[in-house]
PDB file of N, CA and C in Angstrom:
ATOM      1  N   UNK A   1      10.810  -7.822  97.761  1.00  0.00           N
ATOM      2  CA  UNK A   1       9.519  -7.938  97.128  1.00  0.00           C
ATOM      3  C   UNK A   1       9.073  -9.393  97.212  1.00  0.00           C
ATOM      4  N   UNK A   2       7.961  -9.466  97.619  1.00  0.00           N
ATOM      5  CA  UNK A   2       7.308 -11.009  97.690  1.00  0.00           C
ATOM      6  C   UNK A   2       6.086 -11.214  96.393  1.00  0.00           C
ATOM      7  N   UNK A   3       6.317 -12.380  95.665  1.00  0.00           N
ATOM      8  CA  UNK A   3       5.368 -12.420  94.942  1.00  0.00           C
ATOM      9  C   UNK A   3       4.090 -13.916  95.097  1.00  0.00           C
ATOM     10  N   UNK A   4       2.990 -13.245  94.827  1.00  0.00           N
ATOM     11  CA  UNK A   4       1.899 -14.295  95.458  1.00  0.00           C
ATOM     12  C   UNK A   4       1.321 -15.085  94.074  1.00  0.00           C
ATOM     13  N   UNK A   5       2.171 -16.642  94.038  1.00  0.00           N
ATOM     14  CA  UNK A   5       1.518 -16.745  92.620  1.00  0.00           C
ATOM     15  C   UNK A   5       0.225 -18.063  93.087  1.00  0.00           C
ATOM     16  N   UNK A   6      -0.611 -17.307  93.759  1.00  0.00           N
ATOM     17  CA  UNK A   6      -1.606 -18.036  94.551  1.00  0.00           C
ATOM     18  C   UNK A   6      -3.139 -17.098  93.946  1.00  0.00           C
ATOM     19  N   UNK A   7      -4.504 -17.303  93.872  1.00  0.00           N
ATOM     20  CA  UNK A   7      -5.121 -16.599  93.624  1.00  0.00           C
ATOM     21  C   UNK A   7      -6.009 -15.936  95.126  1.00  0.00           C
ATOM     22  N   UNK A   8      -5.121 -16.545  96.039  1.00  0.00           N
ATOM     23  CA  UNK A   8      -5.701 -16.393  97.536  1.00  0.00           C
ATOM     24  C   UNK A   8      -4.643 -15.796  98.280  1.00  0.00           C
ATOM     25  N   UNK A   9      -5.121 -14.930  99.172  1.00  0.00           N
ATOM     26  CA  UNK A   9      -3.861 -14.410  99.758  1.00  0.00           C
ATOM     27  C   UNK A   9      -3.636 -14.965 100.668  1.00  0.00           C
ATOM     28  N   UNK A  10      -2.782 -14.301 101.602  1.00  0.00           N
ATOM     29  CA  UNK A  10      -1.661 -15.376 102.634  1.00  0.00           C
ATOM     30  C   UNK A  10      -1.327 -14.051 103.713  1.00  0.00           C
ATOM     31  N   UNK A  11      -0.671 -14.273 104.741  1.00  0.00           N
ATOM     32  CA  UNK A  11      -0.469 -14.283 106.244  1.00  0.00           C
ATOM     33  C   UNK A  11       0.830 -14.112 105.970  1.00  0.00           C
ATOM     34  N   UNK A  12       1.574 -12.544 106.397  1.00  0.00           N
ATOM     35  CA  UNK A  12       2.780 -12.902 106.818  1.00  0.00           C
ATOM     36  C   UNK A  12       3.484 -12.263 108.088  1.00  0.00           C
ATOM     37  N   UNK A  13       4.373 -12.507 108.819  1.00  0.00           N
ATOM     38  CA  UNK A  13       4.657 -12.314 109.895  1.00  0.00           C
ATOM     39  C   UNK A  13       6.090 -11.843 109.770  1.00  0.00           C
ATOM     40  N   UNK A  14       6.590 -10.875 110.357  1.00  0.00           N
ATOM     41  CA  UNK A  14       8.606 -10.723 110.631  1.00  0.00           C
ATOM     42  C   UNK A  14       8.495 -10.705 111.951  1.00  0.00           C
ATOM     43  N   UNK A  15       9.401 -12.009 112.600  1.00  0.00           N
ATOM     44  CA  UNK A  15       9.567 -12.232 113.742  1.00  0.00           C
ATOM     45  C   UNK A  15      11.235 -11.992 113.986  1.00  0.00           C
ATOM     46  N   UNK A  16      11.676 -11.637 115.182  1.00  0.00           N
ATOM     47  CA  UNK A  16      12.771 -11.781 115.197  1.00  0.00           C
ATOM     48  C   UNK A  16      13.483 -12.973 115.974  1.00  0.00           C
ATOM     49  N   UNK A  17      14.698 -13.422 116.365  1.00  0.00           N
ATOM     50  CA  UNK A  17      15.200 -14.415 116.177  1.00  0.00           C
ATOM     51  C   UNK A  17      14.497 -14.945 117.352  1.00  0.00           C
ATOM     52  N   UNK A  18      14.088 -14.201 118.519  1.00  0.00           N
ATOM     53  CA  UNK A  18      13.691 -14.882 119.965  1.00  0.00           C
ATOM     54  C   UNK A  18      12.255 -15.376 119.800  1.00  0.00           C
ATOM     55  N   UNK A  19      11.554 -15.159 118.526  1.00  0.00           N
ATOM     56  CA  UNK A  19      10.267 -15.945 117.977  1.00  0.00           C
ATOM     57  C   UNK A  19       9.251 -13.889 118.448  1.00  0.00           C
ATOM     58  N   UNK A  20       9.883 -13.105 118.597  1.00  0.00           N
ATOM     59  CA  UNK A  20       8.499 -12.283 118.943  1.00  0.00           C
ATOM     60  C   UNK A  20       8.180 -11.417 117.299  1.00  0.00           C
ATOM     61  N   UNK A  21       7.005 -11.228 117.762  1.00  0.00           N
ATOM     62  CA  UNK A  21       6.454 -10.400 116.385  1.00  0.00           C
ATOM     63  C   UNK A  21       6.685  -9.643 116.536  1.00  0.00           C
ATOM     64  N   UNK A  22       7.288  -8.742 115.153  1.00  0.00           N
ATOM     65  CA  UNK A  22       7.528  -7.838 115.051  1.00  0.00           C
ATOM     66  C   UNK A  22       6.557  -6.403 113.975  1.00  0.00           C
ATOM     67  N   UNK A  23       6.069  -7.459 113.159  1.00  0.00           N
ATOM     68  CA  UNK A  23       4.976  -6.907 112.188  1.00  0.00           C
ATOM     69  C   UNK A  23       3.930  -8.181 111.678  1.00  0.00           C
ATOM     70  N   UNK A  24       2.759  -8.289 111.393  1.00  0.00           N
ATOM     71  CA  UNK A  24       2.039  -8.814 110.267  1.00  0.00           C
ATOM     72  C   UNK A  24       1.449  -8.051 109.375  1.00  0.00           C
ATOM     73  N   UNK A  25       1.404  -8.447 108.061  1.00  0.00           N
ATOM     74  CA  UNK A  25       0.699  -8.255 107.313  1.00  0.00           C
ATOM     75  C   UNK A  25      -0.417  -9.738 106.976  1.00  0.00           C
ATOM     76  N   UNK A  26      -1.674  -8.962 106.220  1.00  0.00           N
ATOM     77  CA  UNK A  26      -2.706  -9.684 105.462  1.00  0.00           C
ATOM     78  C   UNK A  26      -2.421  -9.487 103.936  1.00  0.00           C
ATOM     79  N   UNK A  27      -1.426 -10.448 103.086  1.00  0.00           N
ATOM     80  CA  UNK A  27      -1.452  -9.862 101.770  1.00  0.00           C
ATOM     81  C   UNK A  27      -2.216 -10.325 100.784  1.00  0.00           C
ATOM     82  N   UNK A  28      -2.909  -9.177  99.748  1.00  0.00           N
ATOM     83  CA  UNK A  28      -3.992  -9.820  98.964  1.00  0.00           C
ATOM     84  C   UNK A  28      -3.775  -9.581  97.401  1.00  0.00           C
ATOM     85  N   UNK A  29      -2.866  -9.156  97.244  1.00  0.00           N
ATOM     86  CA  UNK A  29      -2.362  -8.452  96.095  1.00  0.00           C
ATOM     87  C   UNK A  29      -1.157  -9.720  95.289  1.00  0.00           C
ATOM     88  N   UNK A  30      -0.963 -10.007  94.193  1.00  0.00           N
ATOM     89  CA  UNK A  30       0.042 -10.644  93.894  1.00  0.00           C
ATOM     90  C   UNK A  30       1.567 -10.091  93.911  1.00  0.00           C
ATOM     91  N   UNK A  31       1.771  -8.853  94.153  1.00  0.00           N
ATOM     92  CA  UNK A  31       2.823  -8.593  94.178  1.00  0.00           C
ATOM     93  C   UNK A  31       2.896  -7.771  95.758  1.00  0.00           C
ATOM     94  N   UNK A  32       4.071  -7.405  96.890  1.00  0.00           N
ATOM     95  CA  UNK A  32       3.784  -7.047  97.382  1.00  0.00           C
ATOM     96  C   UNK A  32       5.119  -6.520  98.004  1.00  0.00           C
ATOM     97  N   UNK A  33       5.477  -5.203  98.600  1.00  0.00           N
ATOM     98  CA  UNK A  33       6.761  -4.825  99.051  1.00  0.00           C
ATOM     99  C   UNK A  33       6.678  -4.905 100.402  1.00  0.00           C
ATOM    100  N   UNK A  34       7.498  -5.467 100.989  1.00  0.00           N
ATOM    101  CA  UNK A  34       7.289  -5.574 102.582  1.00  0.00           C
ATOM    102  C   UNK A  34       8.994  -5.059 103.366  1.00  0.00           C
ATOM    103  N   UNK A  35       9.200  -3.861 104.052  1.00  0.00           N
ATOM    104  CA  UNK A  35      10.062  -3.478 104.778  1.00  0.00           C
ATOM    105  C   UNK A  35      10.393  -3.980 105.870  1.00  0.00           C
ATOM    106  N   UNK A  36      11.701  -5.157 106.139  1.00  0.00           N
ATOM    107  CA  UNK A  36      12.454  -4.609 107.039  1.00  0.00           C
ATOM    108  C   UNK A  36      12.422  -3.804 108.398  1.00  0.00           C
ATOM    109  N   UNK A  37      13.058  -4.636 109.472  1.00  0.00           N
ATOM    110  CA  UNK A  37      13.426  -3.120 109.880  1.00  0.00           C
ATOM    111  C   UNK A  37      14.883  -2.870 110.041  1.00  0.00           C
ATOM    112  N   UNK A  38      14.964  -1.773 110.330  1.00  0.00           N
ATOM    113  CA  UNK A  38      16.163  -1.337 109.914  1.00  0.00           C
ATOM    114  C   UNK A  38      17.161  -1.423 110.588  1.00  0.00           C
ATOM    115  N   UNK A  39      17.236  -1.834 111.937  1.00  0.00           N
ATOM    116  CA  UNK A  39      18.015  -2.803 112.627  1.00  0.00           C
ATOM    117  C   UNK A  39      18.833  -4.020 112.196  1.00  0.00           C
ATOM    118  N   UNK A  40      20.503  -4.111 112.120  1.00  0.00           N
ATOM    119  CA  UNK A  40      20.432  -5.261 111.775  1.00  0.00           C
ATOM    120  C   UNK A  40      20.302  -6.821 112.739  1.00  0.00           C
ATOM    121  N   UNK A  41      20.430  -8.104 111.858  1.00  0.00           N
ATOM    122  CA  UNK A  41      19.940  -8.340 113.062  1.00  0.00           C
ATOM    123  C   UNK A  41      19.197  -9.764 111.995  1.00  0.00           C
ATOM    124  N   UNK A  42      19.087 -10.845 112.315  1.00  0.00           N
ATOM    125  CA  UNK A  42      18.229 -11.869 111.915  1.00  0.00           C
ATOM    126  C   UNK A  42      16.987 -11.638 112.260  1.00  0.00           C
ATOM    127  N   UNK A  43      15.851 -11.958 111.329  1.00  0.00           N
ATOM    128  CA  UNK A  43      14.888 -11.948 111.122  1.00  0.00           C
ATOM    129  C   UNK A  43      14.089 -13.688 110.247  1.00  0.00           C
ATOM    130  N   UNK A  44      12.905 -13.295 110.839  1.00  0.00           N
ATOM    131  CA  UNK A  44      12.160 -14.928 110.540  1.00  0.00           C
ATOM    132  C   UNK A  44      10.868 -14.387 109.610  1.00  0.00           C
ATOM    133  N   UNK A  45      10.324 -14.943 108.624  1.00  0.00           N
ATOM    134  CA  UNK A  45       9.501 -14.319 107.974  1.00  0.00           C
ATOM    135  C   UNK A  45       8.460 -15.599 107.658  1.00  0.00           C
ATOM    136  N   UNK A  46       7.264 -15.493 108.144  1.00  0.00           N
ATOM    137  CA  UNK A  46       6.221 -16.832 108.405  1.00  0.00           C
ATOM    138  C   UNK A  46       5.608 -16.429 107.440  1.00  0.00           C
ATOM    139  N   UNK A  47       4.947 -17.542 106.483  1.00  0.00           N
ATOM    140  CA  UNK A  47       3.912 -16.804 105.411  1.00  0.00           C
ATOM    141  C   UNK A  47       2.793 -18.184 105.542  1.00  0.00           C
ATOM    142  N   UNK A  48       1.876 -18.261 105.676  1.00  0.00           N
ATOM    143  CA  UNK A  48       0.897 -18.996 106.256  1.00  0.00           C
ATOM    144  C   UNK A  48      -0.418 -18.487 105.101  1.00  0.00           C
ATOM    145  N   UNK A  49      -0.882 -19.636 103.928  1.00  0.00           N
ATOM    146  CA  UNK A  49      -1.113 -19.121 102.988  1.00  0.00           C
ATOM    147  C   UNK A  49      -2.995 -19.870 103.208  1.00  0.00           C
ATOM    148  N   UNK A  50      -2.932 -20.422 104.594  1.00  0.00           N
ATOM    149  CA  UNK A  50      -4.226 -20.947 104.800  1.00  0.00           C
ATOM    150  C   UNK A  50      -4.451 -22.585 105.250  1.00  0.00           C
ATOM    151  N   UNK A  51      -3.352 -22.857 104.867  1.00  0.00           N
ATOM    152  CA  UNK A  51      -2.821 -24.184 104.474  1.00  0.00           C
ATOM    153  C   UNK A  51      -1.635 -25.079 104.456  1.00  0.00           C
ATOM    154  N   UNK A  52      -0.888 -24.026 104.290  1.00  0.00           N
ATOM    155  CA  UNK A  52       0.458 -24.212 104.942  1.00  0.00           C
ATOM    156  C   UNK A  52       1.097 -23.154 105.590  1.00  0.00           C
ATOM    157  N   UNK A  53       2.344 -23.192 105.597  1.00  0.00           N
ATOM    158  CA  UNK A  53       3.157 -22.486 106.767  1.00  0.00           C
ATOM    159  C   UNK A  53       4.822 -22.393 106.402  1.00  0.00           C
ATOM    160  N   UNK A  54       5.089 -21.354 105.913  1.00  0.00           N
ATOM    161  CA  UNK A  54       6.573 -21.316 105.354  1.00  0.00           C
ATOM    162  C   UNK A  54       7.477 -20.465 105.993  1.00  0.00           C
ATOM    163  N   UNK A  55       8.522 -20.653 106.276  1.00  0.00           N
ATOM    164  CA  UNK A  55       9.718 -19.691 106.904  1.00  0.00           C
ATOM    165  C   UNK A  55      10.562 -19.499 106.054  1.00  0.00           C
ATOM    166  N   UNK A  56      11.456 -18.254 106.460  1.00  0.00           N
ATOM    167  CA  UNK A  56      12.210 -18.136 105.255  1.00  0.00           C
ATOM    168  C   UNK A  56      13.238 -17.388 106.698  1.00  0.00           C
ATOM    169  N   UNK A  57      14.464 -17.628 106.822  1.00  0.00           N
ATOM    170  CA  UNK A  57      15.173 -16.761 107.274  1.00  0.00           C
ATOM    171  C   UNK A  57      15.960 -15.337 106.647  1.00  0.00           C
ATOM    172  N   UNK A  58      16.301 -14.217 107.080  1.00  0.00           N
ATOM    173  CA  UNK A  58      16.858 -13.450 106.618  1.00  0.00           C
ATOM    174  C   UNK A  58      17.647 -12.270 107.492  1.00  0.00           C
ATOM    175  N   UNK A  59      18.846 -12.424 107.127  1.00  0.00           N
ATOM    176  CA  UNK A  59      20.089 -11.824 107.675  1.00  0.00           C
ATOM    177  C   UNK A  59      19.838 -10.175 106.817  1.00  0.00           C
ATOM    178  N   UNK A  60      20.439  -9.539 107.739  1.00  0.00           N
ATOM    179  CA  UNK A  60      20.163  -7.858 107.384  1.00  0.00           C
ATOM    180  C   UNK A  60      21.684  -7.512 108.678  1.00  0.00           C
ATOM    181  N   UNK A  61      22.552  -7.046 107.585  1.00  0.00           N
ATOM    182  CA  UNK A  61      23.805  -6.231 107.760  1.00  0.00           C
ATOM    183  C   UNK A  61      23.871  -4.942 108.030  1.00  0.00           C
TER     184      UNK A  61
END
């Protein structure tokens, strides 16, 4: 679960490790559930809120 404590929404991306996209979302909501896929496998998660630009890595077993 991602939470947006922004009153603007934000850009997010799951890339996988070789940089390709795999999904975006446009999120506008403050709270928001975002799936995985179900592969395991490193994953890169870009959240680009207009203004900046954040990564977050995440390992999935």
């Amino acid at each position: 679960m991602i939470k947006n404590s922004t009153k603007s929404g934000y850009n997010l991306s799951i890339k996988n490790i070789g940089g390709e996209i795999l999904s975006n979302f446009n999120i506008k909501s403050n709270t928001s559930q975002i799936n995985l896929p179900h592969a395991s496998g490193i994953y890169i998660l870009e959240i680009n809120d207009g203004s900046q630009t954040f990564f977050k890595k995440i390992v999935r077993n």
